[in-house]
N, C-alpha and C. Protein backbone atom coordinates (compact mmCIF):
# COMPACT_ATOMS: atom_id res chain seq x y z
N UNK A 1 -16.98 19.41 -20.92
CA UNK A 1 -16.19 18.20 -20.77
C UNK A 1 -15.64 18.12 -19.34
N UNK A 2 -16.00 16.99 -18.59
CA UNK A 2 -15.44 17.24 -17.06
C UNK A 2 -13.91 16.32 -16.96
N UNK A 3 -13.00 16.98 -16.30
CA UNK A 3 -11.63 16.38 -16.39
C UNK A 3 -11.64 15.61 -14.76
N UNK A 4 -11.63 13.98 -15.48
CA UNK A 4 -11.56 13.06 -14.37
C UNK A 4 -9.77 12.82 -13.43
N UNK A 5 -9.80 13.05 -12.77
CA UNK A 5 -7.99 12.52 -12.60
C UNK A 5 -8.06 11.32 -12.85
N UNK A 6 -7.20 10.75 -13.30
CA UNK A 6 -6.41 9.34 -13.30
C UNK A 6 -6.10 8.84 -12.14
N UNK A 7 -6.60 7.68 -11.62
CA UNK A 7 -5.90 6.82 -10.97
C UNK A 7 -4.62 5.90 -10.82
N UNK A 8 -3.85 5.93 -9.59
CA UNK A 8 -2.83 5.10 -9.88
C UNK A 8 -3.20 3.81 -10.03
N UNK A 9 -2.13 2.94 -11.10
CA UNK A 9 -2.91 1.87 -11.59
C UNK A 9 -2.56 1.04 -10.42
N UNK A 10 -2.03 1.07 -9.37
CA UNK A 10 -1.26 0.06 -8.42
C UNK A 10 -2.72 0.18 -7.52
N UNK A 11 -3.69 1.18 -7.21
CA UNK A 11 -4.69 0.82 -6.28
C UNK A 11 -5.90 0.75 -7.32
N UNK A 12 -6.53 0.47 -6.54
CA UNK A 12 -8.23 0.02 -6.55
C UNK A 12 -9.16 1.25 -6.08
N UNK A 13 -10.17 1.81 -6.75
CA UNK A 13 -11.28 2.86 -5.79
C UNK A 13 -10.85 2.94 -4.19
N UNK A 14 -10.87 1.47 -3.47
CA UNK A 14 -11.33 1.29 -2.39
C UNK A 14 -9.69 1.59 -1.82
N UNK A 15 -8.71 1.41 -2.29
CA UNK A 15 -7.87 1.60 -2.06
C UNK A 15 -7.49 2.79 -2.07
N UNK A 16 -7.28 3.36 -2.99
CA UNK A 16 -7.10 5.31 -2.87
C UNK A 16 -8.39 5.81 -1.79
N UNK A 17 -9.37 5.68 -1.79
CA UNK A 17 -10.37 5.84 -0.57
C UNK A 17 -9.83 5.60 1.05
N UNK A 18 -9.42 4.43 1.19
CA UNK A 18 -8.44 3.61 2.35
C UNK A 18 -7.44 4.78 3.03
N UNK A 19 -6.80 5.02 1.76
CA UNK A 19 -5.04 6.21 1.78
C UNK A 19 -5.52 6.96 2.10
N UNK A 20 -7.03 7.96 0.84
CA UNK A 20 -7.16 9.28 1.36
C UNK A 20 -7.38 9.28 3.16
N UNK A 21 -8.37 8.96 3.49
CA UNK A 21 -8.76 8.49 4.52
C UNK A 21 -7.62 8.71 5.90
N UNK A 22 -6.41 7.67 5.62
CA UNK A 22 -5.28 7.65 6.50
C UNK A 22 -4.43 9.11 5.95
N UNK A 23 -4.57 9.57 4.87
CA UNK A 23 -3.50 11.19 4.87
C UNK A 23 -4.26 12.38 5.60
N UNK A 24 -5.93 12.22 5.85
CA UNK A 24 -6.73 13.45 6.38
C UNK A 24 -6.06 14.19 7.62
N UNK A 25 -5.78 14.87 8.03
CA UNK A 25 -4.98 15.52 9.24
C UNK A 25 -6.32 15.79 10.39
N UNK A 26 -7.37 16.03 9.32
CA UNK A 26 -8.56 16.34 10.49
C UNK A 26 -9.30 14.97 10.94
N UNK A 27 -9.24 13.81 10.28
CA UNK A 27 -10.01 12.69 10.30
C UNK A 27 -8.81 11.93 10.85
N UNK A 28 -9.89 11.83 12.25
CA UNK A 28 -9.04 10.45 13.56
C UNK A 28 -8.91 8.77 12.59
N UNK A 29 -8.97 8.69 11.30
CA UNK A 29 -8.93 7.46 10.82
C UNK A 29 -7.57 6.41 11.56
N UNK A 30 -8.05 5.28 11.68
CA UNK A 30 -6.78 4.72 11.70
C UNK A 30 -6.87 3.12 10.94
N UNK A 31 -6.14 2.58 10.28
CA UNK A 31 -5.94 1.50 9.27
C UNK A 31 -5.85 0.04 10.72
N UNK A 32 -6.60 -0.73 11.19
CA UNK A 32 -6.27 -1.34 11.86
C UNK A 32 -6.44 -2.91 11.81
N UNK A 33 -5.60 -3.75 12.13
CA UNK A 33 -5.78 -5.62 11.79
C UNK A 33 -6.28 -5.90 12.96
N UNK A 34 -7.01 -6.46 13.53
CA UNK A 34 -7.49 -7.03 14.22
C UNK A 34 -7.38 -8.52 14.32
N UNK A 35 -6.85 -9.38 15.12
CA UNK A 35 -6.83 -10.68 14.91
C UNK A 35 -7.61 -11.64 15.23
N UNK A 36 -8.51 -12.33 14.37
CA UNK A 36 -9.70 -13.12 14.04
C UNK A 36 -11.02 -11.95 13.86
N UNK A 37 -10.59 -11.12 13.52
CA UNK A 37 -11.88 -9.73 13.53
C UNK A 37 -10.99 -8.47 12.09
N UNK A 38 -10.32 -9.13 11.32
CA UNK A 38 -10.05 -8.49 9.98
C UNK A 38 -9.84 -6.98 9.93
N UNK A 39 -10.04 -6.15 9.14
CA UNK A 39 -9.39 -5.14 9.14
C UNK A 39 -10.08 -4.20 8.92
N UNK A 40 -9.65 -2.76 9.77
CA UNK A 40 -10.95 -1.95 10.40
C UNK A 40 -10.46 -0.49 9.71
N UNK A 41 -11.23 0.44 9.43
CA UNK A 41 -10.94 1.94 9.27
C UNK A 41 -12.21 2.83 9.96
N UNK A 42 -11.52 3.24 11.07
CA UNK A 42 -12.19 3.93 11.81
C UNK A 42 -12.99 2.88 12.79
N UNK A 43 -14.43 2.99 12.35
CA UNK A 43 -15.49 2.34 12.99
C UNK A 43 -16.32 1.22 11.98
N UNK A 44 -15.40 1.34 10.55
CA UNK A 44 -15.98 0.79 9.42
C UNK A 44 -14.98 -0.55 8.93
N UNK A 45 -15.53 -2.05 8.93
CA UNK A 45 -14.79 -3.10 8.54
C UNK A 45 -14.55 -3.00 6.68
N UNK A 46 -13.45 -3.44 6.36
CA UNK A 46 -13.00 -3.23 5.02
C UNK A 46 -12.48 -4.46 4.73
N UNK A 47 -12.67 -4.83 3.41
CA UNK A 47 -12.14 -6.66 3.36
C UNK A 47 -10.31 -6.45 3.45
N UNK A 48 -10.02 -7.73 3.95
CA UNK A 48 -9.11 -8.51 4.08
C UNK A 48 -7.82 -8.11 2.90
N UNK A 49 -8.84 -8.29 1.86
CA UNK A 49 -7.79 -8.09 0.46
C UNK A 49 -7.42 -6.85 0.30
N UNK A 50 -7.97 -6.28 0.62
CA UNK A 50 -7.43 -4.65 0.32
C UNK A 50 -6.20 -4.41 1.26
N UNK A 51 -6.88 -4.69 2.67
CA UNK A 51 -5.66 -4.07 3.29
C UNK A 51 -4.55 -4.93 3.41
N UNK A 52 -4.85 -6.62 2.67
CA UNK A 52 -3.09 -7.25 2.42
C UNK A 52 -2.75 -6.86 1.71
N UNK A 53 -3.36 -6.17 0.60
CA UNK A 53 -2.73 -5.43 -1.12
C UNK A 53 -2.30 -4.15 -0.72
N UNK A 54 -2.62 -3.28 0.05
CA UNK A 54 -2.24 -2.12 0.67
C UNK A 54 -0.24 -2.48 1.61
N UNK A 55 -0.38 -3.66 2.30
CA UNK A 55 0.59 -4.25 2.99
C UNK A 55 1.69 -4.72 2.19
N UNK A 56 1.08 -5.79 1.29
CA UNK A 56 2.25 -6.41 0.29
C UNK A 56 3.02 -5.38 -0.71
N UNK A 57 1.99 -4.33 -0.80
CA UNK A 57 2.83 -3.03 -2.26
C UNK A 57 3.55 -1.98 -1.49
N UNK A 58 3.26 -2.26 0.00
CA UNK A 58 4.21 -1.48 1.12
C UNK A 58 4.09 0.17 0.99
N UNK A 59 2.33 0.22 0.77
CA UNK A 59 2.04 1.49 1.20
C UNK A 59 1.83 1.87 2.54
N UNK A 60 1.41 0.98 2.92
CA UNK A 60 1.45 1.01 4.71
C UNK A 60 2.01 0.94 5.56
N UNK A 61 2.34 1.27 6.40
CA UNK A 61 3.52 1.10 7.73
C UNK A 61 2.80 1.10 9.28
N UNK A 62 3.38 -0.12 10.01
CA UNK A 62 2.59 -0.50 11.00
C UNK A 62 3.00 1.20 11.64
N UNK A 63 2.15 1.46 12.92
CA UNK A 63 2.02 3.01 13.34
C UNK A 63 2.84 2.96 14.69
N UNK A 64 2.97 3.67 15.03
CA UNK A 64 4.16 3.94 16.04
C UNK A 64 3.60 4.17 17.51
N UNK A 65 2.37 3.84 17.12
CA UNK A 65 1.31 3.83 18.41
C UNK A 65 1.29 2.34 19.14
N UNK A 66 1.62 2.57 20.77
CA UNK A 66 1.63 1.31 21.57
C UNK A 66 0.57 0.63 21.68
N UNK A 67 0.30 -0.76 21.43
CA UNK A 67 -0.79 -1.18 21.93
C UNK A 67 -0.08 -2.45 22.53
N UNK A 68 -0.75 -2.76 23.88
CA UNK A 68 -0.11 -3.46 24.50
C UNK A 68 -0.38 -4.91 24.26
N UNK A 69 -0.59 -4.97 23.22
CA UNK A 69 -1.50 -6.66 22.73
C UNK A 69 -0.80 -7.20 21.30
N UNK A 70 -1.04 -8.64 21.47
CA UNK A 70 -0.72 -9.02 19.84
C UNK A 70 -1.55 -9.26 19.02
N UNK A 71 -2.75 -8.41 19.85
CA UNK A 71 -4.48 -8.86 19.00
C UNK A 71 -4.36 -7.82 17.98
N UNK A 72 -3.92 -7.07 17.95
CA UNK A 72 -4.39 -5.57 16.93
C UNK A 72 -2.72 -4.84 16.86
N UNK A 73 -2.94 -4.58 14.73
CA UNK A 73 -1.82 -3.82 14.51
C UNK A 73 -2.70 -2.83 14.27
N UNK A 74 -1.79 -1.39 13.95
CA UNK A 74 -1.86 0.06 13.31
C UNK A 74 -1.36 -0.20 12.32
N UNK A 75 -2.14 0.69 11.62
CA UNK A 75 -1.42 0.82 10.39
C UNK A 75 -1.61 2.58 9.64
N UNK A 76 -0.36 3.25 9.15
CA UNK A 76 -0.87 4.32 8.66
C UNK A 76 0.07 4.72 7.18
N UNK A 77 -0.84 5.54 6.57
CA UNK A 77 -0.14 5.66 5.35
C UNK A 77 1.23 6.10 5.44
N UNK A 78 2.14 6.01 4.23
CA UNK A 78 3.75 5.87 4.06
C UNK A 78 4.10 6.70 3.16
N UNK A 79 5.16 7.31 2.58
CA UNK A 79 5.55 7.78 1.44
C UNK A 79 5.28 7.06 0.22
N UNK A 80 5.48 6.17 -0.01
CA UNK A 80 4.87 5.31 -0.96
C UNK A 80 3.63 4.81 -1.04
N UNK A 81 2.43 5.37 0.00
CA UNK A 81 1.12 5.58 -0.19
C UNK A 81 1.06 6.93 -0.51
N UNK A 82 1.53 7.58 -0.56
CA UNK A 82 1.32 9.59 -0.32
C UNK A 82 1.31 9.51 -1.75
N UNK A 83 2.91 8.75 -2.25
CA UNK A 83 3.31 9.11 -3.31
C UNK A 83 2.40 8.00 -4.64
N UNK A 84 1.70 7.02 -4.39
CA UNK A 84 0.49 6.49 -5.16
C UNK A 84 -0.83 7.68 -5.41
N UNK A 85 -1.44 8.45 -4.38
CA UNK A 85 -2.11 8.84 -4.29
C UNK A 85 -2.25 10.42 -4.99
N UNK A 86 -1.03 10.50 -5.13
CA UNK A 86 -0.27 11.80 -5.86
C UNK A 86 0.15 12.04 -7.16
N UNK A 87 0.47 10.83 -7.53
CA UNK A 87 1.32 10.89 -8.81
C UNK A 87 0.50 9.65 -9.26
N UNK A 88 -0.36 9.47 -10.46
CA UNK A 88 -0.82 8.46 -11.58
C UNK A 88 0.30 7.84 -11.79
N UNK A 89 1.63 8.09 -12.11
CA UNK A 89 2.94 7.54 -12.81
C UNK A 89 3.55 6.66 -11.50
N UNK A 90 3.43 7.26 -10.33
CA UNK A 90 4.40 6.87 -9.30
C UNK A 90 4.37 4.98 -8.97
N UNK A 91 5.52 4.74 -9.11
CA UNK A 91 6.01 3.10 -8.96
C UNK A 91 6.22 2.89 -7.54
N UNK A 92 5.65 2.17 -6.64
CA UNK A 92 6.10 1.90 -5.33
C UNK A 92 7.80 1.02 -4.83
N UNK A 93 8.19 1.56 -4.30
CA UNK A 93 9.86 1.08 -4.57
C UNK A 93 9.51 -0.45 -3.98
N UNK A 94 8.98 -0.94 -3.62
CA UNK A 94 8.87 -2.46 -3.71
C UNK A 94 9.30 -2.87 -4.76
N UNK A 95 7.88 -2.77 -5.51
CA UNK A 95 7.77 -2.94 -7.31
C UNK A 95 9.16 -2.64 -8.52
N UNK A 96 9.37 -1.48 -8.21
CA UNK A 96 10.98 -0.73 -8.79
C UNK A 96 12.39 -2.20 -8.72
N UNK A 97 11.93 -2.55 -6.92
CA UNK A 97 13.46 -3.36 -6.67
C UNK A 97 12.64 -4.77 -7.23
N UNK A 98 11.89 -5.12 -7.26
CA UNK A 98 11.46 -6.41 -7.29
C UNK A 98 11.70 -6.25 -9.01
N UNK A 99 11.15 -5.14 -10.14
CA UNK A 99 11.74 -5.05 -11.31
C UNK A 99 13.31 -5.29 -11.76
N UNK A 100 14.14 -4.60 -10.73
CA UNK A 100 15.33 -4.44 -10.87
C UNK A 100 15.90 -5.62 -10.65
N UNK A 101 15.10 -6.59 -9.75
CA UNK A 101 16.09 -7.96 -9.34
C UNK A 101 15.68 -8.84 -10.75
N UNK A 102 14.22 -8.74 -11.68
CA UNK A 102 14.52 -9.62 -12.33
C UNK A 102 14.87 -8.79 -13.69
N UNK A 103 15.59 -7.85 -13.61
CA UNK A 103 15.80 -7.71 -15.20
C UNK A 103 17.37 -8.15 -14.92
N UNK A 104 18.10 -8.02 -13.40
CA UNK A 104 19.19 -8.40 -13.79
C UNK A 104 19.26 -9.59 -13.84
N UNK A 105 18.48 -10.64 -13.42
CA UNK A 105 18.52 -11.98 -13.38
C UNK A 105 17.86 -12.60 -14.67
N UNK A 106 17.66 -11.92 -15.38
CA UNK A 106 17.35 -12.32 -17.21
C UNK A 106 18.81 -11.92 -17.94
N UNK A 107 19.19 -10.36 -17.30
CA UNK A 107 20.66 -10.45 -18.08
C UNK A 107 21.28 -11.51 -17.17
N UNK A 108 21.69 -12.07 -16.04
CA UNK A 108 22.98 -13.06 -16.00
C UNK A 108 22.39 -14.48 -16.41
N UNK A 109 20.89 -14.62 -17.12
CA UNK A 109 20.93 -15.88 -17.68
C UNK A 109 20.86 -15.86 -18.73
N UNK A 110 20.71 -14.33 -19.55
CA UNK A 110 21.30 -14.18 -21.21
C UNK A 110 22.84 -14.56 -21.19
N UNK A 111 23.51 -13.72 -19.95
CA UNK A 111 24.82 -13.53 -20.25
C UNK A 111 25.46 -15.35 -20.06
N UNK A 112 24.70 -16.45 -19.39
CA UNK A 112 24.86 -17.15 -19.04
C UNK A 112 25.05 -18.09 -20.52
N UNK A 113 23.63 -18.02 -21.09
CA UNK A 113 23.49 -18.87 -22.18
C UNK A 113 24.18 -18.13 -23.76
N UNK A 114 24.98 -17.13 -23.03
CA UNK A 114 25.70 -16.76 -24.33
C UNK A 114 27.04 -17.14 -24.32
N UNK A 115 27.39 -17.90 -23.39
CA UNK A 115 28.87 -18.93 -23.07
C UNK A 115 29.12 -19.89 -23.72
């Protein structure tokens, strides 16, 4: 019987592929936007959607590397990519606060319509 790991349900194949990729210490990868030329890893183009779904769930963090242009961001993995890639269970604290804003905003319109 071969034991598969579980994926976190927040990425996609191509997405945990993307992360591993940006956590390698030996692999020069870098996550990059390019403007009117989409989004690059390494020497290899990757669609659009991945790396806005990578952006919007705020596994990514632009990189701390200068580039003197507004043609091209960096981008490299975050604690909350480390911690997707690590943990099957792990919730990206986006997701957590964006939960937390609407469960309280269902209680103050329970608490509302119970007046």
């Amino acid at each position: 019987m071969s034991h598969k790991t579980k994926r976190n349900r927040f990425l996609t194949p191509r997405m945990a592929e993307i992360l591993g990729r940006l956590r390698k210490d030996d692999v020069n990868d870098d996550l990059v936007w390019e403007r009117g030329g989409g989004w690059w890893i390494g020497d290899e183009q990757t669609s659009g959607a991945v790396g806005n779904k990578l952006l919007r769930l705020c596994l990514i963090s632009e990189s701390n590397m200068v580039i003197n242009s507004q043609t091209y961001k960096v981008y490299g993995i975050n604690e909350d990519g480390r911690g997707c890639l690590d943990d099957p269970r792990y919730v990206p604290r986006i997701v957590r606060k964006l939960r937390k804003r609407r469960n309280l905003r269902c209680l103050l319109m329970h608490r509302t319509e119970e007046r």
